[in-house]
C-alpha atoms as a PDB file:
ATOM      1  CA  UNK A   1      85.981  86.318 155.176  1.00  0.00           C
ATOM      2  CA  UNK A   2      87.998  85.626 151.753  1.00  0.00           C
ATOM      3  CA  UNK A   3      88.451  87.164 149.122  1.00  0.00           C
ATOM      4  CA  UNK A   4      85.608  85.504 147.139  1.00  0.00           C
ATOM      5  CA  UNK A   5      82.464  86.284 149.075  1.00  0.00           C
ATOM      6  CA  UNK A   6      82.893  90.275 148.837  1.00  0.00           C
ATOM      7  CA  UNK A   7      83.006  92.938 150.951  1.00  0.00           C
ATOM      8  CA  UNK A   8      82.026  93.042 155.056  1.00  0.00           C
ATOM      9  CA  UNK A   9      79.274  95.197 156.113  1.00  0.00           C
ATOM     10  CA  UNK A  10      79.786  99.229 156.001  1.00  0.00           C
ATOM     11  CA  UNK A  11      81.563 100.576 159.018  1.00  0.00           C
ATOM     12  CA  UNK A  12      82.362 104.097 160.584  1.00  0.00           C
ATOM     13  CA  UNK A  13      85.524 106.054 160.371  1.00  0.00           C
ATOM     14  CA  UNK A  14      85.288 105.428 164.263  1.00  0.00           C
ATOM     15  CA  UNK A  15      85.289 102.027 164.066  1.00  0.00           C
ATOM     16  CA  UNK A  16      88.523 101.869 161.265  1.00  0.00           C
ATOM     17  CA  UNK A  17      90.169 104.351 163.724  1.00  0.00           C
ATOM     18  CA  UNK A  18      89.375 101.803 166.471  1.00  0.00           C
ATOM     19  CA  UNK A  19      92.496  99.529 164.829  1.00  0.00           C
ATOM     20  CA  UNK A  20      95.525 100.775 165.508  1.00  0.00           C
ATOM     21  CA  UNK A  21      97.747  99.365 162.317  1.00  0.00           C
ATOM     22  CA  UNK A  22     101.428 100.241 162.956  1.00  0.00           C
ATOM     23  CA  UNK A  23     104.510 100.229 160.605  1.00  0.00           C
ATOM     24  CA  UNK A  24     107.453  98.153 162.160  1.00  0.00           C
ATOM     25  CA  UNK A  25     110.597  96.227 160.849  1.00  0.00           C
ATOM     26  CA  UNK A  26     111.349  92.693 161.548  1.00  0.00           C
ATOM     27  CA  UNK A  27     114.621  92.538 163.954  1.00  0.00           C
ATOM     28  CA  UNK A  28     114.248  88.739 164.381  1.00  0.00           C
ATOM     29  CA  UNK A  29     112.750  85.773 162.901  1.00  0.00           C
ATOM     30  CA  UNK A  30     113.594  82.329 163.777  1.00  0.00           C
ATOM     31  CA  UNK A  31     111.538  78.548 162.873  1.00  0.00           C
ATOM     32  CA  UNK A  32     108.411  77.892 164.390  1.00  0.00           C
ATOM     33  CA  UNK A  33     108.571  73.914 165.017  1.00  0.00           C
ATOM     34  CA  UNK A  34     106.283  73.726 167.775  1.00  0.00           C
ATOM     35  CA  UNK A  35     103.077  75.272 166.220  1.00  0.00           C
ATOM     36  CA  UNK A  36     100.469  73.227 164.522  1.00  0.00           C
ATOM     37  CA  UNK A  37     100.990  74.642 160.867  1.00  0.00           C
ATOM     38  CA  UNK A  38     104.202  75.857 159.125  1.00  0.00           C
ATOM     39  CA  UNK A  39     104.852  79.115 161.142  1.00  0.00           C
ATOM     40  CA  UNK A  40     107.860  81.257 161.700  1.00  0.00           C
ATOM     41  CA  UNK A  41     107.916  83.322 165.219  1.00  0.00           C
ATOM     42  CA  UNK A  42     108.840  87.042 164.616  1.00  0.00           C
ATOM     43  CA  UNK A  43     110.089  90.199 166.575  1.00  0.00           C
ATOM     44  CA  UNK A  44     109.373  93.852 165.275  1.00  0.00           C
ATOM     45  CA  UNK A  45     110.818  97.021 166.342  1.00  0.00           C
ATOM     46  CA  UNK A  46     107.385  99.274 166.147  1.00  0.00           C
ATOM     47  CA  UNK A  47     109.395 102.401 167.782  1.00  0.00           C
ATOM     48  CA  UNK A  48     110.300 104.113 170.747  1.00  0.00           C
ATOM     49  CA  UNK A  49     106.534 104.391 172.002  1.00  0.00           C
ATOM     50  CA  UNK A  50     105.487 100.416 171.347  1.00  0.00           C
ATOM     51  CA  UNK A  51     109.354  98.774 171.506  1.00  0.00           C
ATOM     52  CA  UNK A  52     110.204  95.478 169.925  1.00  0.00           C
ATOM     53  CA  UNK A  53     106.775  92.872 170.126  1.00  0.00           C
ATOM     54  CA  UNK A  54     106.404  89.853 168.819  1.00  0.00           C
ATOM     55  CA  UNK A  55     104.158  87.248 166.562  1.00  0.00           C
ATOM     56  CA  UNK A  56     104.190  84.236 164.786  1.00  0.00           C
ATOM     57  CA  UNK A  57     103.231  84.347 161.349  1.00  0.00           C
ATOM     58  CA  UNK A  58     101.998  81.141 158.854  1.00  0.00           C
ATOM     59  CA  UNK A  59     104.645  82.784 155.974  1.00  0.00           C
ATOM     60  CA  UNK A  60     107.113  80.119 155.695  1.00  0.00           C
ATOM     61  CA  UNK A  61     105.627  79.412 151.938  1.00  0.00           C
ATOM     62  CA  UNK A  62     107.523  83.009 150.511  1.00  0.00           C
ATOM     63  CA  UNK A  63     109.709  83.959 153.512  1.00  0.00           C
ATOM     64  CA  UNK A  64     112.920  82.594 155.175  1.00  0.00           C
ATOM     65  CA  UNK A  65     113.715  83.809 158.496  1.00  0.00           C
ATOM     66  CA  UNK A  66     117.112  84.897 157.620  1.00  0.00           C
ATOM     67  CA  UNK A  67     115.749  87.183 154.655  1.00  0.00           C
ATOM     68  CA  UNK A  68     112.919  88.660 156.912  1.00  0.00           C
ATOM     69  CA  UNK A  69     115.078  90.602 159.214  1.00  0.00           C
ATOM     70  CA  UNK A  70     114.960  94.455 158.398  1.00  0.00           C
ATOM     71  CA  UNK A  71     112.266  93.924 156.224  1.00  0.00           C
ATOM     72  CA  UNK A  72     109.718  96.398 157.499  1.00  0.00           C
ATOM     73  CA  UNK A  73     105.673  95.333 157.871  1.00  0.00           C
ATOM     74  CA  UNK A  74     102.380  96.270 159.019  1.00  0.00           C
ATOM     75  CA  UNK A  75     100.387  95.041 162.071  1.00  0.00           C
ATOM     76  CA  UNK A  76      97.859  95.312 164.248  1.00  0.00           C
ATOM     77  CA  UNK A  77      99.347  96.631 167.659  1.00  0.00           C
ATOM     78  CA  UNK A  78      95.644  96.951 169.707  1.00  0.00           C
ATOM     79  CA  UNK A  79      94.456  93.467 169.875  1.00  0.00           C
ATOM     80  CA  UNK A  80      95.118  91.480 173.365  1.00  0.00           C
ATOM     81  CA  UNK A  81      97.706  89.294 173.640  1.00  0.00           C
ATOM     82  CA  UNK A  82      97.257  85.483 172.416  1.00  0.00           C
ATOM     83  CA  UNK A  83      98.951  82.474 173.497  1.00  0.00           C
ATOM     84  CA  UNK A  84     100.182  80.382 170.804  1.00  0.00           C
ATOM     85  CA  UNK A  85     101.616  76.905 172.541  1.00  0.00           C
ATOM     86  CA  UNK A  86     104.254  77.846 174.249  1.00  0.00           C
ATOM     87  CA  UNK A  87     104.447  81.316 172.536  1.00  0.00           C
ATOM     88  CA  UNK A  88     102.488  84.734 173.179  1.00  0.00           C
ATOM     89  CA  UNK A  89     101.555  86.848 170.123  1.00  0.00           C
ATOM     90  CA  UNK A  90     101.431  90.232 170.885  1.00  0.00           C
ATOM     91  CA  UNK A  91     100.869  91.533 167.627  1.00  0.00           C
ATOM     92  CA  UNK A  92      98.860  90.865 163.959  1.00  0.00           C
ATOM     93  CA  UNK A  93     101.087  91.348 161.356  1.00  0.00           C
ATOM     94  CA  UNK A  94      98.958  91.561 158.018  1.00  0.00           C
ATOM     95  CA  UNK A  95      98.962  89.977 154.893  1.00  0.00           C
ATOM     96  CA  UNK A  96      97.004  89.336 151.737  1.00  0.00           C
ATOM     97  CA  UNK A  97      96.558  85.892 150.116  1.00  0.00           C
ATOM     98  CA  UNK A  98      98.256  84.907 146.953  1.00  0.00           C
ATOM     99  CA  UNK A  99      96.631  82.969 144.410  1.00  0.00           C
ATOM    100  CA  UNK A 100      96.829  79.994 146.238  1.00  0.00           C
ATOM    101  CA  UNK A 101      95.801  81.609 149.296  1.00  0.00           C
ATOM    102  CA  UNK A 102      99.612  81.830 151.481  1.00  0.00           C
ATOM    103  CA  UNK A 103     100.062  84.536 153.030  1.00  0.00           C
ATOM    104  CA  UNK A 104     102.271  88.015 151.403  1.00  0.00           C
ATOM    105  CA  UNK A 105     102.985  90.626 153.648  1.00  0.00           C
ATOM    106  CA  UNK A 106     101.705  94.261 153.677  1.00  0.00           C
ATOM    107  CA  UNK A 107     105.024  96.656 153.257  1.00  0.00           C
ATOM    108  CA  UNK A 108     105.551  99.913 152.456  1.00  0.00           C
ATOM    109  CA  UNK A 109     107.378 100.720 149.510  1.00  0.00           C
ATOM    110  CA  UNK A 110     109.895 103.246 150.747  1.00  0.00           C
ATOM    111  CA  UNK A 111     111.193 103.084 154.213  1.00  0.00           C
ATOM    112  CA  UNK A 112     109.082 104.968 157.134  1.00  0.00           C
ATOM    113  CA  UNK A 113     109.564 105.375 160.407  1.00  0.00           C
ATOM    114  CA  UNK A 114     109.076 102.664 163.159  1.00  0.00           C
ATOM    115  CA  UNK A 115     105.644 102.924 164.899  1.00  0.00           C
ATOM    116  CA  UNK A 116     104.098 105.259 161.979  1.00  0.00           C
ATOM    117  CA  UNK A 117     100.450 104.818 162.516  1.00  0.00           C
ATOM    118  CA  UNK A 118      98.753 103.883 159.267  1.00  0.00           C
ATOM    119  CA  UNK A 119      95.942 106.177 158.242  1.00  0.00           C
END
């Protein structure tokens, strides 16, 4: 759903609780040649509990790999694993669109602990 056709249907606090959105900060991010659209593949530390997963993201519009690391980010942690070419995404990391709909990433805006469960 964008932006532009409103909201989705009302859901429960269960259901919201059902998504487990987890603070983490990006330890590596390297090029993404192989996938079908611009993409850079990511690693994020999400704690002692969760450990170091990783993702590819479509962000190579605002970010450069070498700027990303220790950047801290949101992402979904409870979604199955999803192969990617060659690659498997373990995690959603989240973003909203910009004007011309690329991708910015969700960050807090004072550091917070690794694995911090959003809420």
């Amino acid at each position: 759903m964008t932006a532009d056709q409103g909201t989705s249907p009302e859901i429960t606090y269960e259901d919201f609780a059902r998504v487990d959105v987890r603070v983490g900060t990006i330890v590596d991010a390297q090029p993404f040649p192989e996938a079908r659209r611009p993409a850079l593949k990511l690693w994020v530390d999400l704690g002692a509990a969760i450990g170091v997963k990783k993702t590819s993201a479509q962000i190579t519009l605002h970010y450069d790999p070498g700027r990303l690391v220790g950047k801290q980010v949101a992402a979904v942690v409870n979604f199955p694993p999803r192969q990617i070419g060659k690659f498997m995404s373990e995690i959603l990391v989240l973003g909203f669109p910009d004007e011309a709909g690329e991708v910015v990433l969700v960050t807090p805006d004072l550091p917070v602990p690794n694995g911090g469960r959003l809420y």
